[in-house]
N, C-alpha and C. Protein backbone atom coordinates (compact mmCIF):
# COMPACT_ATOMS: atom_id res chain seq x y z
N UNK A 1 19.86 -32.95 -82.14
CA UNK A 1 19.12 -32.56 -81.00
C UNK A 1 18.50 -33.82 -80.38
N UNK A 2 18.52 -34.21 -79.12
CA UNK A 2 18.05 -34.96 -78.38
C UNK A 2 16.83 -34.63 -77.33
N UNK A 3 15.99 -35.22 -77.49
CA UNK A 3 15.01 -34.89 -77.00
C UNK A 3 14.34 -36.33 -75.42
N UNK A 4 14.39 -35.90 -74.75
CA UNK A 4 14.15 -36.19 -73.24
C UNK A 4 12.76 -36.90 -73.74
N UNK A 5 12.15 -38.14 -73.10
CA UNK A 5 11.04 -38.92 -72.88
C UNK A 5 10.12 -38.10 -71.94
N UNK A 6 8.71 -38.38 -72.00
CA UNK A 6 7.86 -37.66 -71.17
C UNK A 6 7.80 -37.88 -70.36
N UNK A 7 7.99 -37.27 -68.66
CA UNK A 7 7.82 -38.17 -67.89
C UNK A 7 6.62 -38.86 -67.63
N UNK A 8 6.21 -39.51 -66.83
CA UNK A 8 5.46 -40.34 -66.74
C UNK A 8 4.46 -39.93 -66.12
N UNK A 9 2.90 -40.33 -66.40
CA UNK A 9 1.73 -39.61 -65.49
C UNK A 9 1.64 -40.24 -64.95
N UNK A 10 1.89 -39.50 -63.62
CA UNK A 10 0.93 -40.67 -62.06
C UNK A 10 -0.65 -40.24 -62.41
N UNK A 11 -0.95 -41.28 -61.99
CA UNK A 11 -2.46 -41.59 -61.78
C UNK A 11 -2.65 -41.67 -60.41
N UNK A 12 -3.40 -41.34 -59.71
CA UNK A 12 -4.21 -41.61 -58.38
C UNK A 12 -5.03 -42.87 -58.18
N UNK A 13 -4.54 -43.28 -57.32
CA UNK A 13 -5.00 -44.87 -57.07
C UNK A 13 -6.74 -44.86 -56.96
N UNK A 14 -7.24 -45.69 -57.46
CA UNK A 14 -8.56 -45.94 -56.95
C UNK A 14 -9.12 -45.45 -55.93
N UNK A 15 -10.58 -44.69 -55.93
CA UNK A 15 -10.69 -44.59 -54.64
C UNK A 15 -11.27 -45.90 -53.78
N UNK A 16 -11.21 -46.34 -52.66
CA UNK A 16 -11.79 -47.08 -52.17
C UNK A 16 -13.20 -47.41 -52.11
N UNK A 17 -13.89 -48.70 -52.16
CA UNK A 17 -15.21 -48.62 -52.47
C UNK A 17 -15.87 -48.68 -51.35
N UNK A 18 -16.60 -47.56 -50.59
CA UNK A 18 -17.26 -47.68 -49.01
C UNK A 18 -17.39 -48.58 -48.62
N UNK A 19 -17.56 -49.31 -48.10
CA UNK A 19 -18.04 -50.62 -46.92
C UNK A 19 -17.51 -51.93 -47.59
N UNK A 20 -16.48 -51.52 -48.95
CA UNK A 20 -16.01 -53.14 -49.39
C UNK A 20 -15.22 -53.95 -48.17
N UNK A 21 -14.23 -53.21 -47.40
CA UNK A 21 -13.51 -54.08 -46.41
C UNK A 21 -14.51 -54.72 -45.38
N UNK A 22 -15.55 -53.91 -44.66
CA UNK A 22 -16.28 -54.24 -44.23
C UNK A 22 -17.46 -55.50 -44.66
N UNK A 23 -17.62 -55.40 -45.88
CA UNK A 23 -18.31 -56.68 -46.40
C UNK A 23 -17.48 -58.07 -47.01
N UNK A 24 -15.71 -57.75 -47.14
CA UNK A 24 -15.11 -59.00 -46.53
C UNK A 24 -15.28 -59.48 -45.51
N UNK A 25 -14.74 -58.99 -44.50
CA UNK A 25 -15.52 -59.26 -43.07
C UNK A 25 -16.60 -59.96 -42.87
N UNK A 26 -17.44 -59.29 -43.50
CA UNK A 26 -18.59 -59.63 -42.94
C UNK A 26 -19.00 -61.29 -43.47
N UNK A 27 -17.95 -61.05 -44.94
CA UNK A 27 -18.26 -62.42 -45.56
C UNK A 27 -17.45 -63.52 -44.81
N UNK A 28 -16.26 -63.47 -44.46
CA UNK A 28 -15.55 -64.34 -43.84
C UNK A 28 -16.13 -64.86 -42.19
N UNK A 29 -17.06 -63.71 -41.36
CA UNK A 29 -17.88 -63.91 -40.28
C UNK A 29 -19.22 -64.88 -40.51
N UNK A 30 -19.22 -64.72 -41.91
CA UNK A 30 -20.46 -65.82 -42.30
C UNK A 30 -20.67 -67.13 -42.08
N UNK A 31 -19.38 -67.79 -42.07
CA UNK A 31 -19.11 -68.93 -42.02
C UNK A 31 -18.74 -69.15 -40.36
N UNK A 32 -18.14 -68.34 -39.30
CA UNK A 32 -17.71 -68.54 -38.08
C UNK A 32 -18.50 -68.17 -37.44
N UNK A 33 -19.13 -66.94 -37.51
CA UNK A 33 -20.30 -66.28 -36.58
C UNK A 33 -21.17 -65.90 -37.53
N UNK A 34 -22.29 -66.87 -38.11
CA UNK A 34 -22.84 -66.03 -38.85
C UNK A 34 -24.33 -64.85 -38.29
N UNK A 35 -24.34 -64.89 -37.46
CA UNK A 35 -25.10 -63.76 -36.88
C UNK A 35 -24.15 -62.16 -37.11
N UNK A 36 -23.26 -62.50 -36.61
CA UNK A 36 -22.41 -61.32 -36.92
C UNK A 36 -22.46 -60.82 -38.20
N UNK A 37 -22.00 -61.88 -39.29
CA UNK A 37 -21.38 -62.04 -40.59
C UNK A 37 -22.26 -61.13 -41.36
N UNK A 38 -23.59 -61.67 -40.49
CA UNK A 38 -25.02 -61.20 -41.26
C UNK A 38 -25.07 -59.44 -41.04
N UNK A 39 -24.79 -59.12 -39.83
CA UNK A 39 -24.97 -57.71 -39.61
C UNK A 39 -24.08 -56.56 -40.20
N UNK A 40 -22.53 -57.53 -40.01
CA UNK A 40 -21.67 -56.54 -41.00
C UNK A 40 -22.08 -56.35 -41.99
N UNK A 41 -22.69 -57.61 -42.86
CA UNK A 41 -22.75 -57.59 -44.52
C UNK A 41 -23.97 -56.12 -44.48
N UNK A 42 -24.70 -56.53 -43.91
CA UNK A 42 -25.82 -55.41 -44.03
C UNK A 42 -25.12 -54.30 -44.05
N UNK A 43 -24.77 -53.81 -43.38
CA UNK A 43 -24.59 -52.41 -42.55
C UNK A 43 -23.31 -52.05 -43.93
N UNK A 44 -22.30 -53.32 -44.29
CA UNK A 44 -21.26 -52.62 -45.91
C UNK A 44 -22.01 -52.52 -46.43
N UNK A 45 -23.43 -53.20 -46.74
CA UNK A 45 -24.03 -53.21 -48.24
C UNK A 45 -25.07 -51.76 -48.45
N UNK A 46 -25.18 -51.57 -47.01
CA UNK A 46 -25.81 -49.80 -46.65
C UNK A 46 -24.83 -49.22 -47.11
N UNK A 47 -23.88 -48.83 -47.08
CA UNK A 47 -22.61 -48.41 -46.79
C UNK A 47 -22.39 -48.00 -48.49
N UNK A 48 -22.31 -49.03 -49.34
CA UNK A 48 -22.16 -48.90 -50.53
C UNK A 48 -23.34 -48.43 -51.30
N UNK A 49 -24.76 -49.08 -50.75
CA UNK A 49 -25.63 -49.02 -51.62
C UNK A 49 -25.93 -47.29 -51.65
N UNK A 50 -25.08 -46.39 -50.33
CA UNK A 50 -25.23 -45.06 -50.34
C UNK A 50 -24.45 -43.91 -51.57
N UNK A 51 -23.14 -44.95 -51.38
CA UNK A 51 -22.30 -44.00 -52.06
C UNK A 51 -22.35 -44.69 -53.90
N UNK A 52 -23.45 -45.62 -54.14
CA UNK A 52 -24.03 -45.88 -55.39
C UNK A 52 -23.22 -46.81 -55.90
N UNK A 53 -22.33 -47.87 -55.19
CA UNK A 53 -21.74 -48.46 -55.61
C UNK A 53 -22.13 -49.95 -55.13
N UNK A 54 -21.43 -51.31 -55.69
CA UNK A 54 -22.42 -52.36 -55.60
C UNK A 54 -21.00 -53.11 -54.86
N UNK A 55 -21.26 -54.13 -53.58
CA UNK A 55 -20.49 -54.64 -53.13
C UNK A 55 -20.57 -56.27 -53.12
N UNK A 56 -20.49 -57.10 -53.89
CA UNK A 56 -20.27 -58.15 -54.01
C UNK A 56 -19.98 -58.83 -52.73
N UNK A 57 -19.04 -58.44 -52.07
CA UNK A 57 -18.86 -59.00 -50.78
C UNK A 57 -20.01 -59.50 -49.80
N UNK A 58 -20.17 -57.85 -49.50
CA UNK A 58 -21.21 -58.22 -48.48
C UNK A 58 -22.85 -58.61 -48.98
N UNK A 59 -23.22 -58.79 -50.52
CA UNK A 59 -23.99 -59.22 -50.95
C UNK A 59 -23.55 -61.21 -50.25
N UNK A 60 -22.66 -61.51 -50.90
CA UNK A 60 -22.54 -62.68 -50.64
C UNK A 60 -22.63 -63.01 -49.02
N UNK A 61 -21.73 -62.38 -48.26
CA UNK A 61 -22.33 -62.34 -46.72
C UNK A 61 -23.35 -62.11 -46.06
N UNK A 62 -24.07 -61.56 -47.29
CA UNK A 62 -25.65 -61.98 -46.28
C UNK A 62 -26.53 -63.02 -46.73
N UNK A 63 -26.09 -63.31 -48.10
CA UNK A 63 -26.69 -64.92 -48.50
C UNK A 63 -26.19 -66.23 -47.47
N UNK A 64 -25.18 -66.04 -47.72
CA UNK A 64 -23.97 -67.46 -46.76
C UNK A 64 -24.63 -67.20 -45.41
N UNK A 65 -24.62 -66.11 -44.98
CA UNK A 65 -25.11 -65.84 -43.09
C UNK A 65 -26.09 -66.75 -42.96
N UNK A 66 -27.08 -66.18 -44.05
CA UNK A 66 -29.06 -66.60 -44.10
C UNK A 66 -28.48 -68.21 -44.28
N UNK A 67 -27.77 -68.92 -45.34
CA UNK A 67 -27.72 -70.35 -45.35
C UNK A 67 -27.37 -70.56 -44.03
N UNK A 68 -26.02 -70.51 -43.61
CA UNK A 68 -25.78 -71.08 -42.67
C UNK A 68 -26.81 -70.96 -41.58
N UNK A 69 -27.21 -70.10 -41.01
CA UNK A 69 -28.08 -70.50 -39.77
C UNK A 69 -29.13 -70.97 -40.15
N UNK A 70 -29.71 -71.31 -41.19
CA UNK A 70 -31.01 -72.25 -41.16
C UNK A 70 -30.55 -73.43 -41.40
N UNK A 71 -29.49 -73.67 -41.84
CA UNK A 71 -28.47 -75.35 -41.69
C UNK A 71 -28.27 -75.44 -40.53
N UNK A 72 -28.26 -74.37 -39.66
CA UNK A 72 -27.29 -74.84 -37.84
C UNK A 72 -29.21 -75.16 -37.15
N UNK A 73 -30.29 -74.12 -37.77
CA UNK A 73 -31.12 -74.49 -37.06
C UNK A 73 -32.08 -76.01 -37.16
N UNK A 74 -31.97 -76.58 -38.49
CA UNK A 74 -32.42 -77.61 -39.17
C UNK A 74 -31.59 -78.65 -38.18
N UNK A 75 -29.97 -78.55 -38.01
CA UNK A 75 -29.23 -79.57 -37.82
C UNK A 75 -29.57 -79.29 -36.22
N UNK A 76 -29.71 -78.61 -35.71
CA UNK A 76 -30.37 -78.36 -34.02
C UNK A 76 -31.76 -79.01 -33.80
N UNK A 77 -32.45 -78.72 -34.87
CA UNK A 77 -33.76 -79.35 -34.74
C UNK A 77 -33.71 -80.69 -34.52
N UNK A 78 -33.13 -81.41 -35.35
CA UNK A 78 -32.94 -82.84 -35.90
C UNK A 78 -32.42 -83.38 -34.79
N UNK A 79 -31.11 -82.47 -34.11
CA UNK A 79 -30.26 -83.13 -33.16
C UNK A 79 -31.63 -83.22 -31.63
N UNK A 80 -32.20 -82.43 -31.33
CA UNK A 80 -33.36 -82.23 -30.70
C UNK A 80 -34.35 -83.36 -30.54
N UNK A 81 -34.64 -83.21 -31.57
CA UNK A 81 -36.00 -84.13 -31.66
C UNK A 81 -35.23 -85.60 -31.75
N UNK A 82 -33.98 -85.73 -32.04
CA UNK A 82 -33.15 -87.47 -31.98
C UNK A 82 -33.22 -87.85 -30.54
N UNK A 83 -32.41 -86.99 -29.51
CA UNK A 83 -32.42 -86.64 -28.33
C UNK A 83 -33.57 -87.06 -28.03
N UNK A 84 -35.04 -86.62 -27.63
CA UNK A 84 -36.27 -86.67 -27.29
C UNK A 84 -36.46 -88.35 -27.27
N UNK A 85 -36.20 -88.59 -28.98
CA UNK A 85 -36.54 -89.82 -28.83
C UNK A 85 -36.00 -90.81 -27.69
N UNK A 86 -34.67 -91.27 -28.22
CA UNK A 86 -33.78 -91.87 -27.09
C UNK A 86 -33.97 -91.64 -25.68
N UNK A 87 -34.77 -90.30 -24.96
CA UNK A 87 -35.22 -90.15 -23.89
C UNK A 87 -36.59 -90.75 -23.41
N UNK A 88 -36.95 -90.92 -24.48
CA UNK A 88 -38.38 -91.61 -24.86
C UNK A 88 -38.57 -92.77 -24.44
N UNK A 89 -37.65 -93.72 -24.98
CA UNK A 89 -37.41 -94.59 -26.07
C UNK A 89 -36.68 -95.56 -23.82
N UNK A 90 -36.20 -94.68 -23.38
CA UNK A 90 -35.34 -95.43 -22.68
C UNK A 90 -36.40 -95.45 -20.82
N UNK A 91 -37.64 -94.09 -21.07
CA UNK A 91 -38.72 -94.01 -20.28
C UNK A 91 -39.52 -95.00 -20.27
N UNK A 92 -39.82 -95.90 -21.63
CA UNK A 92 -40.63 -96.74 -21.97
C UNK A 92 -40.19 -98.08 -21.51
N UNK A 93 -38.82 -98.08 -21.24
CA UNK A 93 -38.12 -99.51 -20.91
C UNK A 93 -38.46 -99.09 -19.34
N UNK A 94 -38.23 -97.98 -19.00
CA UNK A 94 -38.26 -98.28 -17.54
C UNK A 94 -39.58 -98.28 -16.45
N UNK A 95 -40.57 -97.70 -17.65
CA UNK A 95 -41.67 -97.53 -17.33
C UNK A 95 -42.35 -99.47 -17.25
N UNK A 96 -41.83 -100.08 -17.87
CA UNK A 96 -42.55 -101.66 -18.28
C UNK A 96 -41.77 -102.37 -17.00
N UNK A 97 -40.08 -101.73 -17.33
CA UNK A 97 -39.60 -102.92 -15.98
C UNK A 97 -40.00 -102.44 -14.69
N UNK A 98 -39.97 -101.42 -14.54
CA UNK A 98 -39.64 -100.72 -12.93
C UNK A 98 -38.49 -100.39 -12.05
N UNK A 99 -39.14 -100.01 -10.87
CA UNK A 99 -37.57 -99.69 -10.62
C UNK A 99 -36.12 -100.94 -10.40
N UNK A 100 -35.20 -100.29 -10.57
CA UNK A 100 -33.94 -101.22 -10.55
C UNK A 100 -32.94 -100.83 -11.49
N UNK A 101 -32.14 -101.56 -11.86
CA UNK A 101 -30.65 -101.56 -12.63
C UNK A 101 -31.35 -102.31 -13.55
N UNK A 102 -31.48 -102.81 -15.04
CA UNK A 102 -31.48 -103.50 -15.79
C UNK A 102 -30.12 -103.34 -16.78
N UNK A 103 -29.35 -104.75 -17.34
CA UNK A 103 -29.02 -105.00 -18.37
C UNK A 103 -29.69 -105.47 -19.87
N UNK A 104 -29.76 -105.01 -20.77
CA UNK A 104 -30.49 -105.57 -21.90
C UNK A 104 -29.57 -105.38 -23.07
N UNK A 105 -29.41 -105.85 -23.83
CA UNK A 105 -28.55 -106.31 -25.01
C UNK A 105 -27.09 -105.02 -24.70
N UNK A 106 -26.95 -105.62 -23.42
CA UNK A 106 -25.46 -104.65 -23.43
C UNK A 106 -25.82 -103.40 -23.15
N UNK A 107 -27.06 -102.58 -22.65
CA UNK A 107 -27.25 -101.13 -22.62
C UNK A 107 -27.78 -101.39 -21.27
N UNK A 108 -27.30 -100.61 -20.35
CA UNK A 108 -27.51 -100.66 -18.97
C UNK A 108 -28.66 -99.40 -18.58
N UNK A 109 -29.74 -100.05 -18.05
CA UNK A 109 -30.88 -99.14 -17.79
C UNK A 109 -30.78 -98.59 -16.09
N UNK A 110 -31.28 -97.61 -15.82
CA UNK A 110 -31.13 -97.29 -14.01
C UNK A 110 -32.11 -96.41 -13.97
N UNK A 111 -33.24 -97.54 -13.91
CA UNK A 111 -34.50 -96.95 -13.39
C UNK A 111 -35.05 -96.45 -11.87
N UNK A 112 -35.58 -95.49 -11.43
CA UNK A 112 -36.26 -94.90 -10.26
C UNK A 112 -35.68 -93.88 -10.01
């Protein structure tokens, strides 16, 4: 007597974890737009934190968001206040010579 193998149990795939695609997203927006990056991550990490599940993703997309824009605002600041100076810096030359064209070590001034 020969006896036939069992067939095989399907299993049902995973269900999907709420707002995980959404908190890729949101993580990959972190780095390009992170204003955006920041709002998706939120709104997956709602998303999951409802249906009791924990999303790594958009956890990380709202850390990276928060870095990056206080690096873009630090490096804005800096670029800012460099700016100022050199505007400063080139008022003071023209304020001593007066008006006219000056040359000085190769940097051409055009005061009035």
């Amino acid at each position: 007597m020969t006896t036939s193998a069992p067939a095989p149990v399907q299993t049902a795939p995973a269900a999907p974890v709420p707002g995980k695609t959404l908190g890729i997203v949101g993580l990959v927006l972190a780095f390009l737009a992170p204003l955006v990056g920041l709002v998706l991550s939120i709104v997956a990490k709602s998303q999951s934190k409802k249906a009791g599940v924990k999303n790594t993703p958009a956890t990380a997309g709202i850390w990276v968001s928060i870095v990056v824009m206080v690096l873009t605002l630090v490096i804005v600041g800096i670029t800012v206040a460099m700016s100022m100076s050199a505007v400063n810096a080139a008022l003071e030359v023209c304020n001593q010579l007066g008006e006219g064209i000056y040359e000085i070590d190769g940097v051409t001034y055009t005061c009035g």
